[in-house]
N, C-alpha and C. Protein backbone atom coordinates (compact mmCIF):
# COMPACT_ATOMS: atom_id res chain seq x y z
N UNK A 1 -41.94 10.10 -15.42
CA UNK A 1 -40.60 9.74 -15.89
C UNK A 1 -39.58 10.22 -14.85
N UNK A 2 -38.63 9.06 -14.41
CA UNK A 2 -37.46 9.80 -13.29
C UNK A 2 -36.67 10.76 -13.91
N UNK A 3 -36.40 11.47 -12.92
CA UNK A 3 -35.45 12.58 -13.40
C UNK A 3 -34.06 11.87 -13.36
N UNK A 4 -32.83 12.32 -13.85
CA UNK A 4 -31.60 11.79 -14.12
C UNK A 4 -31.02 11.73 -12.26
N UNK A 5 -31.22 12.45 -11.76
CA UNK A 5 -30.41 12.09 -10.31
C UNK A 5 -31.48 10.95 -9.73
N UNK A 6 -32.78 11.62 -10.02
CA UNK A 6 -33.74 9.63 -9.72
C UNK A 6 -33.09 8.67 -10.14
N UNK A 7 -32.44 8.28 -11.42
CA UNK A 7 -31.86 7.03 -12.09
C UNK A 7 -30.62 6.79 -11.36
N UNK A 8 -30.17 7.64 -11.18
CA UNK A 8 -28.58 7.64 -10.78
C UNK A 8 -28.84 6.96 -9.37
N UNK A 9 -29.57 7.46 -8.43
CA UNK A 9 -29.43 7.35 -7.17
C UNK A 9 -30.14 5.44 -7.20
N UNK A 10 -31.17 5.20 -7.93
CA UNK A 10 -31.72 3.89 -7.99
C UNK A 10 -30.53 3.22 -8.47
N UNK A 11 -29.81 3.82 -9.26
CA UNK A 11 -28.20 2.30 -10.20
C UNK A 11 -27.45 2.45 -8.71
N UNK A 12 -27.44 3.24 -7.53
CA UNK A 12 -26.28 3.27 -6.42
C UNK A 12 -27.00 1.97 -5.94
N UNK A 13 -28.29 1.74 -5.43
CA UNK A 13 -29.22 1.09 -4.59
C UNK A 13 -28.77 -0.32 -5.42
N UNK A 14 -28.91 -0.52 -6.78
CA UNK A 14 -29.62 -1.18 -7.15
C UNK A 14 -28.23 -2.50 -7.75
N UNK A 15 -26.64 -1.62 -8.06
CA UNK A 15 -25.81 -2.36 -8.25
C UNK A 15 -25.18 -2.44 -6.81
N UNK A 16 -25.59 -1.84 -5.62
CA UNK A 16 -25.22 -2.54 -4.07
C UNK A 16 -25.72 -3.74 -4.04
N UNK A 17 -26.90 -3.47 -4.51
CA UNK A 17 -27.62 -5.00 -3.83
C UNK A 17 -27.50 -6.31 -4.95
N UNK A 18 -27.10 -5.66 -6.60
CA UNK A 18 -26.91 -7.17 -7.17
C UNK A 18 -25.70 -7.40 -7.01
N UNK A 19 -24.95 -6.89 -6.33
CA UNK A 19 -23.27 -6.96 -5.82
C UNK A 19 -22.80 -8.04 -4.43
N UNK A 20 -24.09 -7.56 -3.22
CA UNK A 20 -24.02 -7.91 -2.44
C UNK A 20 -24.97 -8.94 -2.00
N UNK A 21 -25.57 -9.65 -3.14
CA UNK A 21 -26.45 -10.70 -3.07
C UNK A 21 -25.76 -11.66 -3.62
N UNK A 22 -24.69 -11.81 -4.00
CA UNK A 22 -24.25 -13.01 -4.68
C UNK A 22 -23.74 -13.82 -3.61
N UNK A 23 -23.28 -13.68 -2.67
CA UNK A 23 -22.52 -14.62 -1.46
C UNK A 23 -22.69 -14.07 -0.44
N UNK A 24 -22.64 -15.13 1.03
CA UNK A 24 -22.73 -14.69 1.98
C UNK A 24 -23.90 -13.54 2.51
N UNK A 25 -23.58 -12.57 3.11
CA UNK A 25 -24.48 -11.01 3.65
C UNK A 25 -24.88 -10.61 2.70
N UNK A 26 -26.44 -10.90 2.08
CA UNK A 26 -26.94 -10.22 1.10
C UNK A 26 -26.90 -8.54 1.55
N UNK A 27 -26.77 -8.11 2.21
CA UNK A 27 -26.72 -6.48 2.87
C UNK A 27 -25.74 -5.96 2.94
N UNK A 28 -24.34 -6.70 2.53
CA UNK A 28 -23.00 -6.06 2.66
C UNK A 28 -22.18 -6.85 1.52
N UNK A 29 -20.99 -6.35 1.06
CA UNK A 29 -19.77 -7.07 0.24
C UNK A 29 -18.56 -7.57 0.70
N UNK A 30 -18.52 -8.57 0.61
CA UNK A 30 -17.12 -9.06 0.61
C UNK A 30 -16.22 -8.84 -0.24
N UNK A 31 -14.81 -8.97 0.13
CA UNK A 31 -13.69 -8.25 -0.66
C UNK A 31 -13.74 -8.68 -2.06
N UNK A 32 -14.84 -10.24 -2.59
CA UNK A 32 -15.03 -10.17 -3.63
C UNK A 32 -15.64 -10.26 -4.45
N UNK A 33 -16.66 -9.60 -3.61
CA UNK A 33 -18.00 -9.07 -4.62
C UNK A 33 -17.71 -7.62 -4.85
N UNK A 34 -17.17 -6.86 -3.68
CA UNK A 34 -16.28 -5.90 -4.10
C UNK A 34 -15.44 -5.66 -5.26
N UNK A 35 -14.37 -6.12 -5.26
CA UNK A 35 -13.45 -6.26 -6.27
C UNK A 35 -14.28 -6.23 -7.51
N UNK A 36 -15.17 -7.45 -7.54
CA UNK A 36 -16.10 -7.55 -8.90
C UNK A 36 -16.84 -6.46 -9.45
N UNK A 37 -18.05 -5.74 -8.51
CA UNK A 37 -18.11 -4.61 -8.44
C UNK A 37 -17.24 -3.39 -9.17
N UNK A 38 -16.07 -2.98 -8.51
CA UNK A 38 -15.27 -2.50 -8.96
C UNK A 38 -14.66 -2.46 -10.68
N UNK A 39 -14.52 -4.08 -10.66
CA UNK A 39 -13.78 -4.47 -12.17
C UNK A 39 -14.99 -4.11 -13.02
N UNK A 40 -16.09 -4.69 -13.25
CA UNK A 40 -17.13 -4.31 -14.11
C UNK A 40 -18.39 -3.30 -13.91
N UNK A 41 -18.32 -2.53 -13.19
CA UNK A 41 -19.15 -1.08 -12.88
C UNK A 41 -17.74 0.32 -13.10
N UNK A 42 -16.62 -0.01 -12.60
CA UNK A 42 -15.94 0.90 -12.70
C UNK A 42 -14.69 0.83 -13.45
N UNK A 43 -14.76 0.26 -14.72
CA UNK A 43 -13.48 -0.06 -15.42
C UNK A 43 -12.34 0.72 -15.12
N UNK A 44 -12.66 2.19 -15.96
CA UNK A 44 -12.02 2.90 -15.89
C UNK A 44 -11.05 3.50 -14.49
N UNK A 45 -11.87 3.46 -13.38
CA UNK A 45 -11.11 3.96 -12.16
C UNK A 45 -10.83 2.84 -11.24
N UNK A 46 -11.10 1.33 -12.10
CA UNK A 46 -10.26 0.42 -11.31
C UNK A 46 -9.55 -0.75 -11.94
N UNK A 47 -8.28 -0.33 -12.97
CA UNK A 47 -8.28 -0.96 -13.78
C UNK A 47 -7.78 -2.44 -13.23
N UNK A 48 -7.30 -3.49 -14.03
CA UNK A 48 -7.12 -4.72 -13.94
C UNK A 48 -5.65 -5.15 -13.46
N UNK A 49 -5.05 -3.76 -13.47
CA UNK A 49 -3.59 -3.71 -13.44
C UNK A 49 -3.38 -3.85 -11.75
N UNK A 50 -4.61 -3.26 -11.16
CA UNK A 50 -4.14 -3.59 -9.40
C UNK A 50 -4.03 -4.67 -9.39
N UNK A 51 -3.18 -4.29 -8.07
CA UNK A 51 -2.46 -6.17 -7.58
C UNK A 51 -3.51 -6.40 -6.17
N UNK A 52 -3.47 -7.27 -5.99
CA UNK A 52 -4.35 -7.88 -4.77
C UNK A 52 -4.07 -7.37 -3.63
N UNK A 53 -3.04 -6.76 -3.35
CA UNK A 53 -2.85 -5.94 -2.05
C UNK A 53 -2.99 -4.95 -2.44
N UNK A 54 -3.41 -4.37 -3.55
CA UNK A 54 -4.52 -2.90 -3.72
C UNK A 54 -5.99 -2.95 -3.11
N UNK A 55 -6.23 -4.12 -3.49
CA UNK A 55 -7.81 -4.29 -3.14
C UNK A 55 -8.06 -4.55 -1.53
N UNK A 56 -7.25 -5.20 -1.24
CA UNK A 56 -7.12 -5.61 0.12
C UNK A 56 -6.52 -3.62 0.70
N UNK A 57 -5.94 -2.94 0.23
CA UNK A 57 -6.03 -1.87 0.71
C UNK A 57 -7.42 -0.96 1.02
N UNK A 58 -7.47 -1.22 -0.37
CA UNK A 58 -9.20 -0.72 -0.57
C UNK A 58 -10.00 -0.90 0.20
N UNK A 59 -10.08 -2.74 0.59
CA UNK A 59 -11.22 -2.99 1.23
C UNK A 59 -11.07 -2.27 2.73
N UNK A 60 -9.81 -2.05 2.98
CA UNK A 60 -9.26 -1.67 4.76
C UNK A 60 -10.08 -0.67 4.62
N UNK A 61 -9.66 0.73 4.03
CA UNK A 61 -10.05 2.01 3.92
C UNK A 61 -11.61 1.55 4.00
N UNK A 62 -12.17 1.01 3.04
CA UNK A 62 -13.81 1.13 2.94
C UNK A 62 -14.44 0.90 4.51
N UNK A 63 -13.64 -0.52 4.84
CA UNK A 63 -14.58 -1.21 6.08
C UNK A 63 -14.08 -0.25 7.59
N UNK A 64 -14.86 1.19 7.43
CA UNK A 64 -14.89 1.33 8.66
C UNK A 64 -14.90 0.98 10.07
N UNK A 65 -15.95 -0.06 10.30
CA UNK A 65 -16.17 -0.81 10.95
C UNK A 65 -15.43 -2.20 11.12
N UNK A 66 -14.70 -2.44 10.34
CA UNK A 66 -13.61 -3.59 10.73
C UNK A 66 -14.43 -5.10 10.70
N UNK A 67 -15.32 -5.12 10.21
CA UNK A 67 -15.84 -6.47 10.09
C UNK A 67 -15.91 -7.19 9.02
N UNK A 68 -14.54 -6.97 8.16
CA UNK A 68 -15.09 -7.33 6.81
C UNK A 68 -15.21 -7.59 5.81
N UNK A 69 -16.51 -6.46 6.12
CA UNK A 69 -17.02 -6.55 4.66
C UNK A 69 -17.48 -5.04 4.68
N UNK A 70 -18.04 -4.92 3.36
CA UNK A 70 -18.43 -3.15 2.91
C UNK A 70 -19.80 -3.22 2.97
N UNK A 71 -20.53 -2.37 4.20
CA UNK A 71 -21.90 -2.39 4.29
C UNK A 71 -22.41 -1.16 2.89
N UNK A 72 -23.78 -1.00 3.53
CA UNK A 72 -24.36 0.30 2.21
C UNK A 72 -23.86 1.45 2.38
N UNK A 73 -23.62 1.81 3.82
CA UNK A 73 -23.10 3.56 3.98
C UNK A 73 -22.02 3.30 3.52
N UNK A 74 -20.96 2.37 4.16
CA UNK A 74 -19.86 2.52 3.87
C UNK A 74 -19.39 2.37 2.33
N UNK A 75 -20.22 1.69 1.76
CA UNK A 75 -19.85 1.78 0.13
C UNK A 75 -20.84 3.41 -0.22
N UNK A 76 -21.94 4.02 0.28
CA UNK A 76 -21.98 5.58 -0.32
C UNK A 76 -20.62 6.11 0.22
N UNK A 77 -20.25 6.07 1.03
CA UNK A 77 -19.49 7.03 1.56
C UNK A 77 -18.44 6.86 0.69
N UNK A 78 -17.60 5.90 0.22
CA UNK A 78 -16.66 5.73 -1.30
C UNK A 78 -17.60 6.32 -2.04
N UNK A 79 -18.77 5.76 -2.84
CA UNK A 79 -19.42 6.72 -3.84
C UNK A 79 -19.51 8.11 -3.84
N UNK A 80 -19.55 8.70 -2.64
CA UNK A 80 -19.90 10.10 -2.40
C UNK A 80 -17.79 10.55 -2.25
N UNK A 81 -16.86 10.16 -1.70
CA UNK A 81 -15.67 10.66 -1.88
C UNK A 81 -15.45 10.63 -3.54
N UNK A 82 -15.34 9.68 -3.87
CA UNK A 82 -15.24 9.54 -5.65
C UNK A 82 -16.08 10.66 -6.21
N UNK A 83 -17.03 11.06 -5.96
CA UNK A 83 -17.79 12.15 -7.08
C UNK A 83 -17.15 13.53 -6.25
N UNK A 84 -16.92 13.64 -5.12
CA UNK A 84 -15.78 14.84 -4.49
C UNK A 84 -14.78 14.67 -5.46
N UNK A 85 -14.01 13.96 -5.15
CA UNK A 85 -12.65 14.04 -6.59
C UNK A 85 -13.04 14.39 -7.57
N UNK A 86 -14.12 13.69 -8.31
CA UNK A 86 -14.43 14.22 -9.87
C UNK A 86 -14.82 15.91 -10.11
N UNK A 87 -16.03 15.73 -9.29
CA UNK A 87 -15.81 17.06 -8.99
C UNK A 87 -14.82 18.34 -8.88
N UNK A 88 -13.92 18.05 -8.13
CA UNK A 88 -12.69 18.46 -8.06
C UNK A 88 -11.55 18.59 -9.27
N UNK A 89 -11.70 17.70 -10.11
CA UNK A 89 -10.69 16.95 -11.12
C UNK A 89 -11.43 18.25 -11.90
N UNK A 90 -12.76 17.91 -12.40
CA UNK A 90 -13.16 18.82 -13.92
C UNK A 90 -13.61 20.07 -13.96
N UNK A 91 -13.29 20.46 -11.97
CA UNK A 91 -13.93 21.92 -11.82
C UNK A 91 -13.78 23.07 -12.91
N UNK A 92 -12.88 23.22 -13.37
CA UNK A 92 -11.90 23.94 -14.65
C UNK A 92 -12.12 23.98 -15.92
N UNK A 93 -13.21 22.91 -15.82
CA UNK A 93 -13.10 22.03 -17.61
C UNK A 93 -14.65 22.98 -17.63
N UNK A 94 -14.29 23.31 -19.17
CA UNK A 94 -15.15 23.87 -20.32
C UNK A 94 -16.83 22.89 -19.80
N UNK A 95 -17.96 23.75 -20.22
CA UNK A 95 -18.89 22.85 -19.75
C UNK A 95 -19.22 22.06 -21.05
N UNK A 96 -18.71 22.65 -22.16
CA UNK A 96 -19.07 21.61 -23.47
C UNK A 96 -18.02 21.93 -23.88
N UNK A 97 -16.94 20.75 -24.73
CA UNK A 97 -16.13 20.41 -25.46
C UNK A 97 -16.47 21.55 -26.47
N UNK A 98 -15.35 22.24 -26.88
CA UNK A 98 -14.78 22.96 -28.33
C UNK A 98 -15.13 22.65 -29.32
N UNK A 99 -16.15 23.09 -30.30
CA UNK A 99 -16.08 22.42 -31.51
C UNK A 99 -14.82 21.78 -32.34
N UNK A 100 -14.93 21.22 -33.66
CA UNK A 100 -12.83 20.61 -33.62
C UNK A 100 -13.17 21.37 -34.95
């Protein structure tokens, strides 16, 4: 049976590639398989309220390499800054909620 960072690390692998198989570079994303990505894997931290020159910001920052589109490092390397923030965000927080 996988352990929980086994599962976790296979859903990184595994929603890259049903992300980046829909069009074009099955091996990389375009700004809108991206975006898509984003809207339905990450509701919460990307809500619906950005405007299109958010995403188009986004995509700048992501595509290191300037070609693009968002290869696999370059989308861990967002995955891995995002869990730095969280990290960061709940360092403080109780490890279990208060009874009420």
């Amino acid at each position: 049976m996988p352990s929980t960072l086994e599962e976790a690390l296979a859903a990184i692998v595994d929603t890259f590639q049903q992300y980046s198989a829909r069009s074009g570079d099955k091996f990389k994303l375009s700004q809108c398989e991206l975006k898509e990505l984003l809207l339905k894997e990450l509701p919460t931290l990307a809500p619906t309220r950005l405007r299109e020159c958010d995403y188009n910001t986004l995509m700048s920052a992501l595509d290191t390499n300037k070609d693009c589109e968002v290869d696999f490092t370059e989308y861990v390397r967002a995955l891995a800054c995002l869990c730095i923030y969280c990290h960061e965000y709940f360092r403080d927080c109780p490890p279990n909620p208060p009874c009420p």
